[in-house]
C-alpha atoms as a PDB file:
ATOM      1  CA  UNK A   1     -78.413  31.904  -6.242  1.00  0.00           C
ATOM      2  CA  UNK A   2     -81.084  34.179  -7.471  1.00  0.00           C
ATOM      3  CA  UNK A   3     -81.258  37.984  -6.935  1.00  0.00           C
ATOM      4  CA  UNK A   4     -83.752  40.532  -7.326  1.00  0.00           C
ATOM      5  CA  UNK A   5     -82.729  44.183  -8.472  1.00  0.00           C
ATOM      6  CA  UNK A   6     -85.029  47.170  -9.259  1.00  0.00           C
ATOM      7  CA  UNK A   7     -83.661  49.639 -11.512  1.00  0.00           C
ATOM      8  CA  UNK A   8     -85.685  53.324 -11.060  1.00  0.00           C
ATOM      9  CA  UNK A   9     -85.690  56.582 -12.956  1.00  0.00           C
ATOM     10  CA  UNK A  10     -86.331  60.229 -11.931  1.00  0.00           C
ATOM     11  CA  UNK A  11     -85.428  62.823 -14.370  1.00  0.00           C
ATOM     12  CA  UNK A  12     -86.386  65.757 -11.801  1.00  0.00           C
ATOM     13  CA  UNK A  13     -83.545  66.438  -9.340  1.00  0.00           C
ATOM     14  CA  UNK A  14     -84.589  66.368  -6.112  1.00  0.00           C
ATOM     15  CA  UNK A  15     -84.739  69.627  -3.446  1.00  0.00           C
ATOM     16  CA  UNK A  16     -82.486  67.127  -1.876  1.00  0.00           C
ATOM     17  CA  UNK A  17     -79.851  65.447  -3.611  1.00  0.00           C
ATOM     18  CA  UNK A  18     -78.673  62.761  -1.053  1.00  0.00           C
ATOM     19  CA  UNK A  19     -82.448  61.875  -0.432  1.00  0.00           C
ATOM     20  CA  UNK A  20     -85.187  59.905  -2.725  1.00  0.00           C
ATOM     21  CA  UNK A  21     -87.301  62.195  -4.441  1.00  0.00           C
ATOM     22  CA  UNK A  22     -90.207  62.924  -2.852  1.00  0.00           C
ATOM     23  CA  UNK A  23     -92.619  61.021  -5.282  1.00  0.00           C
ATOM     24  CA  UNK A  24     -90.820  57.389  -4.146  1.00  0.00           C
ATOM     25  CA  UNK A  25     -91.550  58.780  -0.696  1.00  0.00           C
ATOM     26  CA  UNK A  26     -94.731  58.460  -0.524  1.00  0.00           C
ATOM     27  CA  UNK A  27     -94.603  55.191  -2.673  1.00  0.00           C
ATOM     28  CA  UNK A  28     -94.329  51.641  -2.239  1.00  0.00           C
ATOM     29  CA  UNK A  29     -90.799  51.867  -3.470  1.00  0.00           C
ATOM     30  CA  UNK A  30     -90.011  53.638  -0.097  1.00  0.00           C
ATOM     31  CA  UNK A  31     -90.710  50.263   2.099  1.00  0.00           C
ATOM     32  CA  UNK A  32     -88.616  47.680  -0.142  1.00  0.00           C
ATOM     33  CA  UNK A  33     -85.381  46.473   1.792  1.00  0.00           C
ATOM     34  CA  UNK A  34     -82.355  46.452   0.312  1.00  0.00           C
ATOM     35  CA  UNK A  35     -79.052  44.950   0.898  1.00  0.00           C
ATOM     36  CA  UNK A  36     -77.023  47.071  -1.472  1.00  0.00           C
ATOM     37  CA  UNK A  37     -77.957  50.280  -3.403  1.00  0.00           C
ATOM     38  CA  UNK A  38     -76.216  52.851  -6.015  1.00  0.00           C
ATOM     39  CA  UNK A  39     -79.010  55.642  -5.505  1.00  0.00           C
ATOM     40  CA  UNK A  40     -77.517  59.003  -6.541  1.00  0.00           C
ATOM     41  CA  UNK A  41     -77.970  61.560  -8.921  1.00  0.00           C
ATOM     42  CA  UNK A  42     -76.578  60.947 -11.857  1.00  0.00           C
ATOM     43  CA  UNK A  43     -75.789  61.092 -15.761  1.00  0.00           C
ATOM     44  CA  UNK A  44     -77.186  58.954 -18.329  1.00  0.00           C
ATOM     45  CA  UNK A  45     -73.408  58.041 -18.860  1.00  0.00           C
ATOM     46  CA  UNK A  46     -72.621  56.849 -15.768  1.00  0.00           C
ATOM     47  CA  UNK A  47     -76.295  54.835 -15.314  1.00  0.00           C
ATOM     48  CA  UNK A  48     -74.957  53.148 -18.133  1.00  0.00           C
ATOM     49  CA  UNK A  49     -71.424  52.418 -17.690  1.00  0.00           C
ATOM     50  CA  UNK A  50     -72.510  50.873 -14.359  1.00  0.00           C
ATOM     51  CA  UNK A  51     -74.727  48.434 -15.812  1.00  0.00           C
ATOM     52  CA  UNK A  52     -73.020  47.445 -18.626  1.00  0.00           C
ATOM     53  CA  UNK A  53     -70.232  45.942 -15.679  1.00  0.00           C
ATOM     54  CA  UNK A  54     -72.223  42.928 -15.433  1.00  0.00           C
ATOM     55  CA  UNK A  55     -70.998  41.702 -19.106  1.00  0.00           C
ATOM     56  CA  UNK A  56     -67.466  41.898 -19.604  1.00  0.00           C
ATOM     57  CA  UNK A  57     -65.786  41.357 -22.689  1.00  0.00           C
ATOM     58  CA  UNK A  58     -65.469  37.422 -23.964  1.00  0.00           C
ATOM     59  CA  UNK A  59     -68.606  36.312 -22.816  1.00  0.00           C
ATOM     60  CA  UNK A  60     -71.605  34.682 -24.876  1.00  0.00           C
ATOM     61  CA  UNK A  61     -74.245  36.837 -24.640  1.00  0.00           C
ATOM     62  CA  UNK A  62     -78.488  35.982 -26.084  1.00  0.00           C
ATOM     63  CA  UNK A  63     -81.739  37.245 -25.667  1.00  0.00           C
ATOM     64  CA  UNK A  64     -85.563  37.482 -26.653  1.00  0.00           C
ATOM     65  CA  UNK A  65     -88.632  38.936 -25.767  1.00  0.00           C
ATOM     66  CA  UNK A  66     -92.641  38.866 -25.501  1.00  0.00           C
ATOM     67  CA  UNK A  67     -94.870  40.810 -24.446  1.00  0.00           C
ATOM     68  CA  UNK A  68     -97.528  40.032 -21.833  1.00  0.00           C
ATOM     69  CA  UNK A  69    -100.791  42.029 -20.360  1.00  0.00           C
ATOM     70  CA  UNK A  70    -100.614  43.149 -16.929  1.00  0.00           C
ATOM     71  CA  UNK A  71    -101.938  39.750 -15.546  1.00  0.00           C
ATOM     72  CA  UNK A  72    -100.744  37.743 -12.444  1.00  0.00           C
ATOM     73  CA  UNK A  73    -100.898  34.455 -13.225  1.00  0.00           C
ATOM     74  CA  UNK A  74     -98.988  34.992 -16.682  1.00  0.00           C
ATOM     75  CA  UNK A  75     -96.162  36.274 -14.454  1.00  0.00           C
ATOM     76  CA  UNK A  76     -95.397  33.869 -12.453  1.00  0.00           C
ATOM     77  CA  UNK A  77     -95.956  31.222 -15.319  1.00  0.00           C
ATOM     78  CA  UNK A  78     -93.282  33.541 -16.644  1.00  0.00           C
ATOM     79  CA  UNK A  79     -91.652  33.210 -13.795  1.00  0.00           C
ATOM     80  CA  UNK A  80     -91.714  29.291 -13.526  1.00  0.00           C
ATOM     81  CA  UNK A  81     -90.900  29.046 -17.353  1.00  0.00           C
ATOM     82  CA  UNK A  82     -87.823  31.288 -17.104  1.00  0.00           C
ATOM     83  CA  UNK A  83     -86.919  29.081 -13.304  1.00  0.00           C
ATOM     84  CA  UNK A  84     -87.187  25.600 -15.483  1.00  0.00           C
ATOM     85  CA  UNK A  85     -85.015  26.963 -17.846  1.00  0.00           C
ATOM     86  CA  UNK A  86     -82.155  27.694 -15.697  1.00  0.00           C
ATOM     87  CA  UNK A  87     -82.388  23.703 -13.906  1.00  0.00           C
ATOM     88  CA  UNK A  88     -82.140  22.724 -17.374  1.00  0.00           C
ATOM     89  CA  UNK A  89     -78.804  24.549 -18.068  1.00  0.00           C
ATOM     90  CA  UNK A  90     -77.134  23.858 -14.621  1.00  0.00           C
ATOM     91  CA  UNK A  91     -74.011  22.484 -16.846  1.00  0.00           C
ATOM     92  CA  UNK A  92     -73.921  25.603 -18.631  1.00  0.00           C
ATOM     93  CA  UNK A  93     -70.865  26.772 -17.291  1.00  0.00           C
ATOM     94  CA  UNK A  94     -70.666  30.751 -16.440  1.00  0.00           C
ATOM     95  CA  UNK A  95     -74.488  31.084 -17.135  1.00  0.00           C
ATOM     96  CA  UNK A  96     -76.286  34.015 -16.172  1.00  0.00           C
ATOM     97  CA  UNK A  97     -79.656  33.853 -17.050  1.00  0.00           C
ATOM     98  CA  UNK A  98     -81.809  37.395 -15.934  1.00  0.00           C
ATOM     99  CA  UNK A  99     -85.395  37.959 -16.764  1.00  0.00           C
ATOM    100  CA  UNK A 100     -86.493  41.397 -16.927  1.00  0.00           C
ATOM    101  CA  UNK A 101     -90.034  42.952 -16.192  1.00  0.00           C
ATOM    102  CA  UNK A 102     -90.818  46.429 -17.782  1.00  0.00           C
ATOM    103  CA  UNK A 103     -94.478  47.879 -17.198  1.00  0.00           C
ATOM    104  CA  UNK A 104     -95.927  49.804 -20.632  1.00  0.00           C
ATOM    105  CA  UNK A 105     -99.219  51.619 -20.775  1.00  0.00           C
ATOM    106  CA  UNK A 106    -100.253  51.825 -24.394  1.00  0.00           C
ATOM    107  CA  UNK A 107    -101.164  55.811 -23.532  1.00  0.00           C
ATOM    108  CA  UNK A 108     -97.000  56.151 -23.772  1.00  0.00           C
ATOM    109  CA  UNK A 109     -97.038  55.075 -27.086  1.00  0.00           C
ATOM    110  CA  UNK A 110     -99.654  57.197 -28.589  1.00  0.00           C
ATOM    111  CA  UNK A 111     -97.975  60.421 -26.937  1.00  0.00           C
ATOM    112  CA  UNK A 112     -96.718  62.843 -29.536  1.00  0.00           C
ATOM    113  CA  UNK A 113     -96.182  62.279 -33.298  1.00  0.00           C
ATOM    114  CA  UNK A 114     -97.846  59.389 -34.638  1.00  0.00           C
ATOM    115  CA  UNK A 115     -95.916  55.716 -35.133  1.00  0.00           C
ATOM    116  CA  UNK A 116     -96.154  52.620 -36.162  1.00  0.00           C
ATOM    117  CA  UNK A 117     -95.508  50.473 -33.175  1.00  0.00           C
ATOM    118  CA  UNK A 118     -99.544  49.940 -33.188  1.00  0.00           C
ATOM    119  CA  UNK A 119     -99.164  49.423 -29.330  1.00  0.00           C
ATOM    120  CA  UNK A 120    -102.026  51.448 -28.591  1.00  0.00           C
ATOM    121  CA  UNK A 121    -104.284  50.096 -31.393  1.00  0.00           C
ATOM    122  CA  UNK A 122    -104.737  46.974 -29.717  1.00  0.00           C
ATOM    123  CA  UNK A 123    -105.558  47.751 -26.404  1.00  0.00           C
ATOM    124  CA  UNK A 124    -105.731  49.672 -23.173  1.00  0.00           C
ATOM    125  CA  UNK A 125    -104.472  47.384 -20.659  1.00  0.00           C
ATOM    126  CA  UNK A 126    -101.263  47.560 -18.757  1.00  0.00           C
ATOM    127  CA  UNK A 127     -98.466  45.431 -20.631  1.00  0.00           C
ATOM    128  CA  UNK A 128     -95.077  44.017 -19.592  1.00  0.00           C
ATOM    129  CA  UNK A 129     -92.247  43.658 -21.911  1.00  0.00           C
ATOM    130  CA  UNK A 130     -90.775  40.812 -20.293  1.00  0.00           C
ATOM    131  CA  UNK A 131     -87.044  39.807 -21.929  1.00  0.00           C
ATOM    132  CA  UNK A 132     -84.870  37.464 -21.221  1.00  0.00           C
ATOM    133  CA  UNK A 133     -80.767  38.904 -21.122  1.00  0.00           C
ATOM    134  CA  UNK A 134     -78.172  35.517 -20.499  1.00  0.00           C
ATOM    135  CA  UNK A 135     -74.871  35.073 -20.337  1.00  0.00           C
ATOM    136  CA  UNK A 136     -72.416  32.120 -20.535  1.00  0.00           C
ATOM    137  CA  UNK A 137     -68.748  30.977 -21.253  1.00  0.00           C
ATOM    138  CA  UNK A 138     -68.385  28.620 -23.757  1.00  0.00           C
ATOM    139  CA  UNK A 139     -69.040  28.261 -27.540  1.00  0.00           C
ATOM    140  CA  UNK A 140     -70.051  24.692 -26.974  1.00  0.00           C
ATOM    141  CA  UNK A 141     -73.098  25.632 -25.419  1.00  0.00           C
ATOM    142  CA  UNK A 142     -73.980  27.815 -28.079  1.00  0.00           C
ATOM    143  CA  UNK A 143     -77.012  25.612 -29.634  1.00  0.00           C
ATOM    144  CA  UNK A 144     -78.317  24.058 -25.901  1.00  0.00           C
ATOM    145  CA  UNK A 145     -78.712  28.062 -24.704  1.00  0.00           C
ATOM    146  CA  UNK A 146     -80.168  29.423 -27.761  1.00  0.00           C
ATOM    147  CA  UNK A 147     -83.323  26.602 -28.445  1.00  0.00           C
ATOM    148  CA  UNK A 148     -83.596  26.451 -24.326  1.00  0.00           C
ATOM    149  CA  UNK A 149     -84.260  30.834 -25.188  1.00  0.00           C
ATOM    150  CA  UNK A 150     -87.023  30.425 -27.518  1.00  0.00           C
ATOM    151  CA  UNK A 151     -88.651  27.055 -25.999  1.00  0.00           C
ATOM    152  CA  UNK A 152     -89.378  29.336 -22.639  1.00  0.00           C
ATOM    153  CA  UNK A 153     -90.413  32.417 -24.489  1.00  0.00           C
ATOM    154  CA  UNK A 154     -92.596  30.308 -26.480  1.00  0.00           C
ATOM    155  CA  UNK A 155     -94.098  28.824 -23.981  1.00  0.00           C
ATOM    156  CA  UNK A 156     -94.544  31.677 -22.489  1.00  0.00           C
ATOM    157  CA  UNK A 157     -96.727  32.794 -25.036  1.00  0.00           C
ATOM    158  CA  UNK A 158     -98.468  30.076 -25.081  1.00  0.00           C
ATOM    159  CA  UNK A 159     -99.875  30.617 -21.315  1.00  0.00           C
ATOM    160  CA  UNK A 160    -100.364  34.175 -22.040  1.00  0.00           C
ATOM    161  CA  UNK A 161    -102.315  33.363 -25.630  1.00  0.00           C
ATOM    162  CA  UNK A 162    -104.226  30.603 -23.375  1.00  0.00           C
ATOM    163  CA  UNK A 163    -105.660  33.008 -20.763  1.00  0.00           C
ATOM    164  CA  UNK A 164    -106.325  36.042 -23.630  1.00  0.00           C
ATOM    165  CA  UNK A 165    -103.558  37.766 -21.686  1.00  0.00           C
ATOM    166  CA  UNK A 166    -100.811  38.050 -24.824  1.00  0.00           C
ATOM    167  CA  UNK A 167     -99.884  40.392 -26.698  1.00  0.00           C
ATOM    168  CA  UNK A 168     -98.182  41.364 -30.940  1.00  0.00           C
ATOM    169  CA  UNK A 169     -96.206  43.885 -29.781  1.00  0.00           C
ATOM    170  CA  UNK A 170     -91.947  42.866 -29.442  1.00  0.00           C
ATOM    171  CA  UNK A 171     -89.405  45.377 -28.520  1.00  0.00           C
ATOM    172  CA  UNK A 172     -86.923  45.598 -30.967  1.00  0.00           C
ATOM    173  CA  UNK A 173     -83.719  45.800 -29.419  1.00  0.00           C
ATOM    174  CA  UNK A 174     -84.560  43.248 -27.354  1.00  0.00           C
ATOM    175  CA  UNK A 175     -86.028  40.433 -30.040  1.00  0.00           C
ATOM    176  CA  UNK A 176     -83.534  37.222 -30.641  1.00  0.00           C
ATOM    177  CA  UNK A 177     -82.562  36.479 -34.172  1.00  0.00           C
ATOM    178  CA  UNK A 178     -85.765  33.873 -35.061  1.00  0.00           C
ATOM    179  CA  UNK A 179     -87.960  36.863 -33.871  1.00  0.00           C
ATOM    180  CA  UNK A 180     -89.960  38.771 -36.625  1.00  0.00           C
ATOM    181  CA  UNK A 181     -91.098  42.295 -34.335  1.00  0.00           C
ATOM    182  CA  UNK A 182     -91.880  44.437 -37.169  1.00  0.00           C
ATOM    183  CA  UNK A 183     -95.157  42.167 -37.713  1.00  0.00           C
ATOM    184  CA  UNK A 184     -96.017  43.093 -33.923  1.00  0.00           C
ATOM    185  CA  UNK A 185     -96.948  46.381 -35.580  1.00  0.00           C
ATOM    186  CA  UNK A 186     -99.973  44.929 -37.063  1.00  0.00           C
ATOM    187  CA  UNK A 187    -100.951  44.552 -40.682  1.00  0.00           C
ATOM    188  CA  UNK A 188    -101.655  48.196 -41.591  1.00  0.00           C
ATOM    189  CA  UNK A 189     -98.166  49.321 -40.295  1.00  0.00           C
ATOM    190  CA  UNK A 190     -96.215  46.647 -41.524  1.00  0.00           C
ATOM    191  CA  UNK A 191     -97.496  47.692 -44.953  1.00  0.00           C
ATOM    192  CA  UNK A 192     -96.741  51.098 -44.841  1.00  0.00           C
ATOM    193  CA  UNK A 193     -93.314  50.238 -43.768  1.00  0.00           C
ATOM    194  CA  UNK A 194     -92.782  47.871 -47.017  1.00  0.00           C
ATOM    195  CA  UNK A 195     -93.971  50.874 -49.005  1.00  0.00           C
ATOM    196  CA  UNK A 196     -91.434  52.630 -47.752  1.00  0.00           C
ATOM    197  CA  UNK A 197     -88.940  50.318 -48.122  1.00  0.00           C
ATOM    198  CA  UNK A 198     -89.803  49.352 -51.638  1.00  0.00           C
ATOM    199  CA  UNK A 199     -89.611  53.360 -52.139  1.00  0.00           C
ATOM    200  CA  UNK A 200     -86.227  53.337 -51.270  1.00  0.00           C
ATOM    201  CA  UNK A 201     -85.169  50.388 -52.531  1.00  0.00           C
ATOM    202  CA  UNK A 202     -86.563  52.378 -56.176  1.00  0.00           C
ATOM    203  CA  UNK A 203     -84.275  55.542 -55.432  1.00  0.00           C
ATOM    204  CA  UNK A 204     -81.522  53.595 -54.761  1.00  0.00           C
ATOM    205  CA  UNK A 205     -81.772  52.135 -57.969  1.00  0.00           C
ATOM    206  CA  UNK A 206     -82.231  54.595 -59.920  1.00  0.00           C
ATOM    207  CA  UNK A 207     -79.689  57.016 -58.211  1.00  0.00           C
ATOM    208  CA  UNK A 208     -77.207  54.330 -58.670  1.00  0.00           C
ATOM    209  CA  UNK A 209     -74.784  54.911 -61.831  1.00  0.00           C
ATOM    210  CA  UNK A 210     -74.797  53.209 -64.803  1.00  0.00           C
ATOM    211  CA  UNK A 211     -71.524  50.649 -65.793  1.00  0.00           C
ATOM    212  CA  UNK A 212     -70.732  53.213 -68.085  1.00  0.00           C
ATOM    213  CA  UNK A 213     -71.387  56.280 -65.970  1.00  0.00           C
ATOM    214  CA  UNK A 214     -68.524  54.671 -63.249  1.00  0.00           C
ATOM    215  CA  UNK A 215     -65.357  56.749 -63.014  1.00  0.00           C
ATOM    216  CA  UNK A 216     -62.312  55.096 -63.999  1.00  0.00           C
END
């Protein structure tokens, strides 16, 4: 079974509170069907709690993530990639396997105080963070649902480097273990972080006492 959910945002509260905000209105948002919905206002809290139900303690839980331009045909090779992956894993038992879209514009990144995500150093165009969240029972399946992870995202990323449609940048909290998202940032960045790193690896070392200065 596969099933499509939209999660949306609005941080201004309506001028009425049982009814979508009058920006969705007028969107394309407006005309989606839907067969079951939790629209309300709301705290971040409660956003939260509700969709953290769909992983319940004891369950094996991976994920990873790339980063795509804004490109049709990369998505639904994302989409076909992510759709093998599951037929290969039908004895998985318990599996849960969701792939999630998120649009970026690199203009959000370069909004206030400089950073070092170098998202907007690269380019203008529209990106998706696409990540992959799956869940399954049993410890056995460990290795099979891990290397079936990074085979999809990888060739993922090998359609998107294909069409020039790719992208450095990884989230962070989303990145699997093998991922490396700090070089995402781009050369430049990923140096200034060592600096600082090496900085405070210095302090540490030097603010750490001596055998002799220990208390007894």
């Amino acid at each position: 079974m596969q099933i499509v959910t939209v999660h949306l945002a609005y941080t201004n509260l309506s001028e009425e509170p049982k009814g979508w905000p009058d920006y969705w209105k007028t969107s394309r948002f407006a005309s989606l069907w839907r067969l079951w919905s939790t629209f309300r206002p709301r705290t971040v809290t409660s956003a939260v709690i509700e969709m953290s139900s769909t992983s319940p303690p004891g369950q094996r839980w991976s994920f990873g993530t790339t980063t795509i331009k804004n490109d049709l045909h990369t998505i639904f090779a994302a989409r076909a990639a992510h759709e093998k992956a599951i037929g290969s894993l039908r004895r998985v038992k318990g599996l849960i396997w969701t792939i999630v879209m998120q649009p970026l514009l690199p203009s959000w990144a370069a909004k206030g105080d400089t950073n070092v995500l170098g998202i907007h150093e690269e380019t203008d165009d529209a990106l998706v963070i696409l990540s992959f969240s799956v869940y399954w029972q049993r410890a056995g399946d460990d290795r099979h649902v891990y290397a079936t992870i990074r085979e999809t995202i990888e060739a993922i990323e090998a359609v998107a480097t294909a069409n020039g449609k790719g992208h450095r940048f990884r989230y962070l909290n989303y990145c699997a273990q093998w991922q490396r998202p700090l070089e995402g940032y781009g050369e430049e960045n990923l140096r200034f972080l060592t600096k600082i790193q090496d900085v405070a690896r210095g302090r540490e070392r030097k603010e750490a006492p001596s055998r002799s200065e220990e208390p007894r």
